[in-house]
Protein backbone atom coordinates (compact mmCIF):
# COMPACT_ATOMS: atom_id res chain seq x y z
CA UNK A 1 56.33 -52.73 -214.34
CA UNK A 2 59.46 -51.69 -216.34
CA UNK A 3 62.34 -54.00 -216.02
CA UNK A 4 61.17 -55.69 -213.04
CA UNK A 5 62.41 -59.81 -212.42
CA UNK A 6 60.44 -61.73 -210.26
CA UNK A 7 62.25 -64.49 -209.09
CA UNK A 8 59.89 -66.91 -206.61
CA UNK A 9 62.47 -69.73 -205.61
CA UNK A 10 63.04 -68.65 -202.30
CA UNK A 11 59.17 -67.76 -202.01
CA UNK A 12 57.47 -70.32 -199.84
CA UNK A 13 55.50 -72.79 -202.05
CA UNK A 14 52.03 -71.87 -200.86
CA UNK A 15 52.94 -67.78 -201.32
CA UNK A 16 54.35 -68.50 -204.86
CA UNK A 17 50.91 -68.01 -207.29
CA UNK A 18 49.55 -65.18 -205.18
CA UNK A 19 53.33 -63.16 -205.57
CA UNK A 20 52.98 -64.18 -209.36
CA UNK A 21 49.53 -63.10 -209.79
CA UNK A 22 49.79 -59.65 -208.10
CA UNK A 23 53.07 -58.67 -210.13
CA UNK A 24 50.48 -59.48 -213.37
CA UNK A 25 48.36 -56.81 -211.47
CA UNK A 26 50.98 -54.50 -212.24
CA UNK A 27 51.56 -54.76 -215.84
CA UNK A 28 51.04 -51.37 -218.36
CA UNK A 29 50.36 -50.93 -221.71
CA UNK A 30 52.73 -51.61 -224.41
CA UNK A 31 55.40 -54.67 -225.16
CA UNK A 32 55.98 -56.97 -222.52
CA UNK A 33 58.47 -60.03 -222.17
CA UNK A 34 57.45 -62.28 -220.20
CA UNK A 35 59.57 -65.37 -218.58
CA UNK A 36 57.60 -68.67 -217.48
CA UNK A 37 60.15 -70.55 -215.62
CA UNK A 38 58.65 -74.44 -214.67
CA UNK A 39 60.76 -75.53 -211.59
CA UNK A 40 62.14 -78.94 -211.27
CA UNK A 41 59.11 -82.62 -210.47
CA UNK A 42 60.44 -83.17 -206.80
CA UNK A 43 57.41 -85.86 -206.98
CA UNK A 44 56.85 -88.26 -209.45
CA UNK A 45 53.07 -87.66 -209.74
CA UNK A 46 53.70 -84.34 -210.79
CA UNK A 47 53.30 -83.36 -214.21
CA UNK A 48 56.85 -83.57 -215.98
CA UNK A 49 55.84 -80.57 -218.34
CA UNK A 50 52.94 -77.55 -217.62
CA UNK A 51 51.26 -74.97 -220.31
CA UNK A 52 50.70 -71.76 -219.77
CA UNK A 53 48.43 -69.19 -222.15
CA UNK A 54 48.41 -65.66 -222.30
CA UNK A 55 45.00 -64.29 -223.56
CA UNK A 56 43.13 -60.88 -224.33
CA UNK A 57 39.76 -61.59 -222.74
CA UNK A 58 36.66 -60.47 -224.76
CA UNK A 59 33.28 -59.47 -223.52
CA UNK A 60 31.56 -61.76 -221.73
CA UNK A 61 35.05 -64.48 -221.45
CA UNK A 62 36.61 -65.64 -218.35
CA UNK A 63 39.78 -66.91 -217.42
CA UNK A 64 38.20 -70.00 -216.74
CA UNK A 65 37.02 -70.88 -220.24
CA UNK A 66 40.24 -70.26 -220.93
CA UNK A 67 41.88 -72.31 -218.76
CA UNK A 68 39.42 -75.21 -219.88
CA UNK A 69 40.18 -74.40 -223.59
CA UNK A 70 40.76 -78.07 -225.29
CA UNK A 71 42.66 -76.12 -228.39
CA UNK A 72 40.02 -77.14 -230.76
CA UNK A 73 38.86 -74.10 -232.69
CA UNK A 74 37.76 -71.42 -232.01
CA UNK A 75 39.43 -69.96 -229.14
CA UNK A 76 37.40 -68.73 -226.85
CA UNK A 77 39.69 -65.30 -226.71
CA UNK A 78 42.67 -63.76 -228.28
CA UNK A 79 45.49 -65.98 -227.52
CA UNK A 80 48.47 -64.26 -227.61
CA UNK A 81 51.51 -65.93 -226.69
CA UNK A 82 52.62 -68.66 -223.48
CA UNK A 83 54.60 -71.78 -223.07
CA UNK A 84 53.16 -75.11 -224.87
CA UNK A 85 54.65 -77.61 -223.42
CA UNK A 86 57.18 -76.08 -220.70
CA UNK A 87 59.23 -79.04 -219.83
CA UNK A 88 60.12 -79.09 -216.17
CA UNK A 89 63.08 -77.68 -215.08
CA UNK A 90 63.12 -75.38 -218.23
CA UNK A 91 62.36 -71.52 -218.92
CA UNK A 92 60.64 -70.08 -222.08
CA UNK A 93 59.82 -66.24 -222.76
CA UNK A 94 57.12 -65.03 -225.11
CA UNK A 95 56.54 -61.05 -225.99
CA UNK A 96 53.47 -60.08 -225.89
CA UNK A 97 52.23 -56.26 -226.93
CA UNK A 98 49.25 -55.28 -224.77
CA UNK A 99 46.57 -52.66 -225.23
CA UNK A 100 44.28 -51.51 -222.43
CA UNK A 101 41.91 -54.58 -221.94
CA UNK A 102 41.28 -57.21 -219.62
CA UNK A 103 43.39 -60.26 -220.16
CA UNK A 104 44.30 -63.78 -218.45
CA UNK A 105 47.60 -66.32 -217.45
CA UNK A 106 45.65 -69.60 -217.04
CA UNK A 107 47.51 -72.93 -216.44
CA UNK A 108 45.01 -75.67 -218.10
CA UNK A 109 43.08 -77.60 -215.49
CA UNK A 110 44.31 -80.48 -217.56
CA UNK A 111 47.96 -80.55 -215.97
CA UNK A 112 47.09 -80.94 -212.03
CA UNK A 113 44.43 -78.10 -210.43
CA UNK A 114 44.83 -75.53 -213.25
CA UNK A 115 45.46 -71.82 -212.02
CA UNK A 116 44.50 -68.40 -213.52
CA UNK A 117 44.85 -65.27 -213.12
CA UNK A 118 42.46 -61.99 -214.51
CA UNK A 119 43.82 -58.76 -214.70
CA UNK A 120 43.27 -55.35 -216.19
CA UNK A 121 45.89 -53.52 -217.86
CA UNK A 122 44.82 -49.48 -218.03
């Protein structure tokens, strides 16, 4: 996925996590910058800020424990970079070096339904 952008803003809101996840799918080997962009609250129940973590999953870890981590240690895998908080309407970028391994994007169930995504990287 060399110098790819994935911009999702004209992406219908319901198609917007599954075009996310799949270009995750597509991620090699070595240093990676990644952009976490958290659109503009159009509702005021929304969240006003979201966190996003980046993790190496070991043996026998999902993306779920991840996603339900409370921050209290340990961690329940190798954290390795993310956005904590991403205020709305803002963009941060984190680099992250990754060896083959399976690893996980999680949004913490805490801030609205939570997503996550697993993914292999060869």
């Amino acid at each position: 996925m060399a110098d790819t952008t994935l911009d999702v803003r004209d992406v219908p809101p319901a198609e917007r996590h599954p075009t996310i996840h799949d270009a995750f799918g597509d991620l090699e080997s070595g240093e990676q910058t990644v952009a976490v962009h958290y659109g503009e609250r159009e509702k005021a129940l929304e969240p006003p800020y979201m966190t996003v973590r980046f993790a190496r999953l070991g043996e026998g870890t999902t993306s779920d424990t991840v996603r339900q981590w409370d921050g209290s240690a340990p961690a329940p895998a190798d954290y390795l970079g993310g956005a904590n908080p991403l205020p709305a309407g803002e963009t941060m970028y984190f680099t992250v070096n990754l060896d083959p391994g399976r690893y996980a994007l999680v949004i913490p169930a805490g801030e609205g339904p939570g997503a996550e995504e697993t993914f292999t990287v060869p």
